[in-house]
N, C-alpha and C. Protein backbone atom coordinates (compact mmCIF):
# COMPACT_ATOMS: atom_id res chain seq x y z
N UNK A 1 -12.31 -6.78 -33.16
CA UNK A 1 -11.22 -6.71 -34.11
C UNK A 1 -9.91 -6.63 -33.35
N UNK A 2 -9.50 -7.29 -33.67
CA UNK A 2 -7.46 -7.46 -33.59
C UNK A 2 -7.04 -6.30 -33.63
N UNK A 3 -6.11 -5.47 -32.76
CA UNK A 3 -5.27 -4.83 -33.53
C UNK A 3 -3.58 -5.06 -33.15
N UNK A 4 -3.82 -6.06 -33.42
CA UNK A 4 -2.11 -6.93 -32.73
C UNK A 4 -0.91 -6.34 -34.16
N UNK A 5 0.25 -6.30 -33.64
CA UNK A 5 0.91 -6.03 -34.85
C UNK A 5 1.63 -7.07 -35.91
N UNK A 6 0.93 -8.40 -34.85
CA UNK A 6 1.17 -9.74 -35.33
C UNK A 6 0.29 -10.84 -35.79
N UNK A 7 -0.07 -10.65 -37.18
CA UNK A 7 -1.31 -11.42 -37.53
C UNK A 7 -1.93 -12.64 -36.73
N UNK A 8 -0.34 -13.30 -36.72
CA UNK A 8 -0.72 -14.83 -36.73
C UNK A 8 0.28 -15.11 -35.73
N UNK A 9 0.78 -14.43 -34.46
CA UNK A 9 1.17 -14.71 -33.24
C UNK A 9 1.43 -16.15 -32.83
N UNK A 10 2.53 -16.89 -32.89
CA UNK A 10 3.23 -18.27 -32.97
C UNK A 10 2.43 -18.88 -31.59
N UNK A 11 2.12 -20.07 -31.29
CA UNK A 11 1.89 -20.85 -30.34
C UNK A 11 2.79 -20.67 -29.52
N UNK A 12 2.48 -20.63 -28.14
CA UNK A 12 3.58 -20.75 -26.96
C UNK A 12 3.47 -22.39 -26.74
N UNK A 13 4.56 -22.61 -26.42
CA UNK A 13 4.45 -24.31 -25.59
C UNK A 13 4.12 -24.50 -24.65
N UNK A 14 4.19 -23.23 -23.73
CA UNK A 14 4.44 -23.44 -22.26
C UNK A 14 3.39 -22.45 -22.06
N UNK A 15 2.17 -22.76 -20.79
CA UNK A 15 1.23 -21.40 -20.96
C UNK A 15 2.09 -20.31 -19.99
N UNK A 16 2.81 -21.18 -18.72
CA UNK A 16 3.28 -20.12 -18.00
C UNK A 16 4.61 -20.88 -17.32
N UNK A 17 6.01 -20.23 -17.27
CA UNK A 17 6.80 -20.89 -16.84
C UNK A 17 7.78 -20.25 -16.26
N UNK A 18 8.10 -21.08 -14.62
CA UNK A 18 8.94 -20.06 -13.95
C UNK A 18 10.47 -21.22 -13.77
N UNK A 19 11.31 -20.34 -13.39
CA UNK A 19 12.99 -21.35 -13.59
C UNK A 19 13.26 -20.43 -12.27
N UNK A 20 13.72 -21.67 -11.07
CA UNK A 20 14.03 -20.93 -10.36
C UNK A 20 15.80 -21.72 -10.30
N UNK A 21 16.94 -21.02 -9.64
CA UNK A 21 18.04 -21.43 -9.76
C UNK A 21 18.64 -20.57 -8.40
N UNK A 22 18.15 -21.27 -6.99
CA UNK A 22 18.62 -20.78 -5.70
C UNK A 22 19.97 -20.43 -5.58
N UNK A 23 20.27 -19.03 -5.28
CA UNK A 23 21.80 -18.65 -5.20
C UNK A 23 22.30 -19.51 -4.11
N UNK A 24 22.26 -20.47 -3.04
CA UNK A 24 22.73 -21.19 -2.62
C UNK A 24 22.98 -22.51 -3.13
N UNK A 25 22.82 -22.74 -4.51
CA UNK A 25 23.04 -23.83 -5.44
C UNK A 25 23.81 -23.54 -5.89
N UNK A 26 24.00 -22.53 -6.91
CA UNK A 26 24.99 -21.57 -7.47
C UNK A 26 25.02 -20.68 -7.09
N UNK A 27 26.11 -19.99 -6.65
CA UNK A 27 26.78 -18.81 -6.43
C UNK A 27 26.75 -18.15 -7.00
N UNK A 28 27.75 -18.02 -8.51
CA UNK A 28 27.52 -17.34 -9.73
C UNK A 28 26.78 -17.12 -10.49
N UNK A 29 26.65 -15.77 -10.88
CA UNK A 29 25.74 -15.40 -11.83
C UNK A 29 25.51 -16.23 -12.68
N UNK A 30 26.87 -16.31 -13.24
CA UNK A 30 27.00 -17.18 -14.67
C UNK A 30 26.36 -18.60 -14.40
N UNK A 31 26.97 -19.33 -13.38
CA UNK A 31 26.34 -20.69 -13.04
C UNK A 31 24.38 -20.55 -13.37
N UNK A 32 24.09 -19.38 -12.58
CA UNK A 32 22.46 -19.49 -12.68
C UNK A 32 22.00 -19.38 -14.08
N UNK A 33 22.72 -18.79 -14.67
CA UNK A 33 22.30 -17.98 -15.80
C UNK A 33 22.36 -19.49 -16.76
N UNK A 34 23.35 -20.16 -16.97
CA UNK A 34 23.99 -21.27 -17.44
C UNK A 34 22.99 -22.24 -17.57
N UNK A 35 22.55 -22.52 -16.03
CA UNK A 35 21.57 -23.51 -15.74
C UNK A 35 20.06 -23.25 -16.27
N UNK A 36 19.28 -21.83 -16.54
CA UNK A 36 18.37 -21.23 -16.83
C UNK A 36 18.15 -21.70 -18.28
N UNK A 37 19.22 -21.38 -18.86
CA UNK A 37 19.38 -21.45 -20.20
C UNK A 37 19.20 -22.74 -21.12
N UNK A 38 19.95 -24.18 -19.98
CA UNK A 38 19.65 -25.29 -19.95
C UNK A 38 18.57 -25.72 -19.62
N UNK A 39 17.96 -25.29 -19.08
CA UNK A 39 16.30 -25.36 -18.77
C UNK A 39 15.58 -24.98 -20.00
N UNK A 40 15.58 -23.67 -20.20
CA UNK A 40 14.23 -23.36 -21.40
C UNK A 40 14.64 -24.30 -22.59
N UNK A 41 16.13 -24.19 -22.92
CA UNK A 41 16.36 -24.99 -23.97
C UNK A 41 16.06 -27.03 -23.89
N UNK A 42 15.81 -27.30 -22.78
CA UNK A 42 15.49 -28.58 -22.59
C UNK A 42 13.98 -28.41 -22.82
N UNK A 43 13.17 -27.68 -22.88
CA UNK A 43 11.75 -27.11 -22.55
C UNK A 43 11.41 -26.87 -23.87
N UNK A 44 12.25 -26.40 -24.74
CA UNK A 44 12.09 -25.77 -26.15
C UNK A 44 11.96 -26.85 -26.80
N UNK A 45 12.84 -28.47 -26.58
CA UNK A 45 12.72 -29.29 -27.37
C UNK A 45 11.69 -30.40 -27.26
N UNK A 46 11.27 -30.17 -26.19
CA UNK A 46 10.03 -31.01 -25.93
C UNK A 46 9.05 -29.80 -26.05
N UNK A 47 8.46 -29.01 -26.68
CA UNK A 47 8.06 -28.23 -26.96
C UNK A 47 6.07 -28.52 -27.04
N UNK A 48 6.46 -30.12 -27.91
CA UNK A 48 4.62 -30.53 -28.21
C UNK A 48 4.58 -31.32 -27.17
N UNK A 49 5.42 -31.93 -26.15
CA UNK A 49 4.93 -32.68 -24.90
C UNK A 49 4.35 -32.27 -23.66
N UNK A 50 4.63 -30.30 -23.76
CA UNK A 50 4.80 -29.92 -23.15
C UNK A 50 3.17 -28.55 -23.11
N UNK A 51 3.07 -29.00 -24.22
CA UNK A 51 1.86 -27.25 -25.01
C UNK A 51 0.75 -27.41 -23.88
N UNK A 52 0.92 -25.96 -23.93
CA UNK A 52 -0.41 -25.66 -23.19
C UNK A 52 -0.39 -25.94 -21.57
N UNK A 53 0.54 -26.18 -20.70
CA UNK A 53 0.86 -26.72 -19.34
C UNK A 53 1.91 -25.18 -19.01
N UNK A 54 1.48 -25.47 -17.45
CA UNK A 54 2.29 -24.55 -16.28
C UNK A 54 3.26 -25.25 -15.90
N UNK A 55 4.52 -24.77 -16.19
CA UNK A 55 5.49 -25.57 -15.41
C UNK A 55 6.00 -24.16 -14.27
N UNK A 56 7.22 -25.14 -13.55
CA UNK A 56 7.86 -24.89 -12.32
C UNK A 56 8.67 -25.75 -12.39
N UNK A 57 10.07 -25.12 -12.28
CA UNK A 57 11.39 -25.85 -12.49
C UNK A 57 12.22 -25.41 -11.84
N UNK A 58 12.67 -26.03 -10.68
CA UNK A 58 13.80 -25.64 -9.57
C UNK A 58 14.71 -26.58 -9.20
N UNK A 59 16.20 -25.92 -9.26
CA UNK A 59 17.20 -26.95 -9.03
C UNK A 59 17.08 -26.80 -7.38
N UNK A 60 17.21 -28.35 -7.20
CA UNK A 60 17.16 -28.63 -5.78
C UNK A 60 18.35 -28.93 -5.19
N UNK A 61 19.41 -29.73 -6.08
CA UNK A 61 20.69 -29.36 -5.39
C UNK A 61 21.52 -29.31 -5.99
N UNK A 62 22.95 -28.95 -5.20
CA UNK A 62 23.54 -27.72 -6.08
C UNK A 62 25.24 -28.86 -6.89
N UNK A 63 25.65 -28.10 -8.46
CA UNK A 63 26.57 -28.65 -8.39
C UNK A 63 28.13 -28.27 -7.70
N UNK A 64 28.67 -29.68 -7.50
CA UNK A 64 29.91 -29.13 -6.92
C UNK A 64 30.90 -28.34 -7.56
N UNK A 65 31.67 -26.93 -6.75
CA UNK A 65 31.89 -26.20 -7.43
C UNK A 65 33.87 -27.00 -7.81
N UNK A 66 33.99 -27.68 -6.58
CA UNK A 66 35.10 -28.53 -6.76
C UNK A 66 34.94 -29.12 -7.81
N UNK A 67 34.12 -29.82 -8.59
CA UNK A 67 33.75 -30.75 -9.61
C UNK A 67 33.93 -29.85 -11.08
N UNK A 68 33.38 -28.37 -11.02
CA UNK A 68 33.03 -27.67 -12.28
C UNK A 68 33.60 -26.48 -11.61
N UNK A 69 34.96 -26.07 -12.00
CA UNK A 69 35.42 -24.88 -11.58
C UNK A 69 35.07 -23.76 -12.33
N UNK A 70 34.66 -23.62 -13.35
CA UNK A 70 34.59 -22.48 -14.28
C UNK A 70 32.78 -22.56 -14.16
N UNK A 71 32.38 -21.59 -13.89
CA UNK A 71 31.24 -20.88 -13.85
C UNK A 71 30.14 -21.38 -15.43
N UNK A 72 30.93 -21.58 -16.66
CA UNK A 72 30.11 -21.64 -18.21
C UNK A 72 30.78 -22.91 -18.80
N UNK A 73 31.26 -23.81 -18.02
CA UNK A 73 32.50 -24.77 -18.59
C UNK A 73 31.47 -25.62 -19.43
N UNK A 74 31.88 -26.49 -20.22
CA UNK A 74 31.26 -27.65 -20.94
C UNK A 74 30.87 -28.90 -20.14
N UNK A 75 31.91 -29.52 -19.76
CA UNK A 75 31.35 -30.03 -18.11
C UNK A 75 30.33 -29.94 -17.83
N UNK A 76 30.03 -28.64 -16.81
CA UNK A 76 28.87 -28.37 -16.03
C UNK A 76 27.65 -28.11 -17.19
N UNK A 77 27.78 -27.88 -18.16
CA UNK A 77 26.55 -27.85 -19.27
C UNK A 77 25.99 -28.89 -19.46
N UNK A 78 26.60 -30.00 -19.54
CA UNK A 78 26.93 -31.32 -20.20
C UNK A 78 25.69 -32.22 -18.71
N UNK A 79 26.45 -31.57 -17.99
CA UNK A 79 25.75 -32.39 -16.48
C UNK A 79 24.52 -31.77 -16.31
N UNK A 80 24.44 -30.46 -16.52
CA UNK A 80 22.93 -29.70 -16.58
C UNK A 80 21.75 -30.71 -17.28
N UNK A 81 22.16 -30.42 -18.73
CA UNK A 81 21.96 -31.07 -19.72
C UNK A 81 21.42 -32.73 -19.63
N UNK A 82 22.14 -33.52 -18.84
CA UNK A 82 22.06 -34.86 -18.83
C UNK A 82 20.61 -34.73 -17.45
N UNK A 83 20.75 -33.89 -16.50
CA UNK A 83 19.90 -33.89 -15.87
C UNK A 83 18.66 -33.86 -16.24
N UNK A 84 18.03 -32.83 -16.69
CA UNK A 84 17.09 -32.34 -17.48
C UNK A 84 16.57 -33.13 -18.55
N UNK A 85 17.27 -33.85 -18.81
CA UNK A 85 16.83 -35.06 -19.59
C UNK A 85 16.15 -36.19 -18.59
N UNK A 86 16.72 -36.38 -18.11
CA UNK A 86 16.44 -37.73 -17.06
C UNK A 86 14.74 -37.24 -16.14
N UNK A 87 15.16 -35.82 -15.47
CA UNK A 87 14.03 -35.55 -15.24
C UNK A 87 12.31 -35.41 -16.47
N UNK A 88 12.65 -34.28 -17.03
CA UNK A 88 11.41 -35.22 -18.49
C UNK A 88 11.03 -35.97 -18.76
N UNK A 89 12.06 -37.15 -19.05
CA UNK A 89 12.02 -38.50 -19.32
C UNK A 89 11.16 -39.17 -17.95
N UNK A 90 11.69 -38.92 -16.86
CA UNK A 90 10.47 -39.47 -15.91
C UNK A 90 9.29 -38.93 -15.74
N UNK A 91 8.82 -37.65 -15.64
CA UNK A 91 7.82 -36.80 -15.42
C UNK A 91 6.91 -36.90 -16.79
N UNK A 92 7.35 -37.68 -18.04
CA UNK A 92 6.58 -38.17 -18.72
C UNK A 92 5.95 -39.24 -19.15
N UNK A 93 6.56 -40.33 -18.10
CA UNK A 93 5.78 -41.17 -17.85
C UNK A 93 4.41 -41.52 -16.89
């Protein structure tokens, strides 16, 4: 017998998933935090492509801070964002 306090406990997508975001990529908190965030949420929407799999997700290189001066800018979201797409999009073929 169950004694969960959650009958019917939602499906995970992901069985186990780590985000790594090397402080020598980003510096800032915020930058890592930024990029993290852009991750699960790229992860969240492919959600049934994704069920039931281990991922591992690490930025390998870093953006320029000359390019994206503000740590949470739209910009650097935007470029997160476009990345993370492109990668999926290949890794699901």
């Amino acid at each position: 017998m169950d004694n969960s306090p959650f009958p019917n406990p939602p499906a995970l997508p992901v069985v186990g998933l780590a985000l790594v975001v090397p402080k020598r990529h980003a510096k800032r908190a915020a930058t890592r935090n930024l990029v993290k965030r852009q991750m699960r949420e790229a992860l969240r929407r492919r959600c049934v492509d994704w069920a039931g799999r281990q991922m591992l997700i690490r930025q390998r290189s870093a953006f320029s801070p000359q390019q994206y001066r503000s740590a949470v800018s739209d910009a650097l979201r935007d470029a997160v964002r476009g990345e993370l797409e492109l990668l999926f999009a290949q890794a699901r073929r």
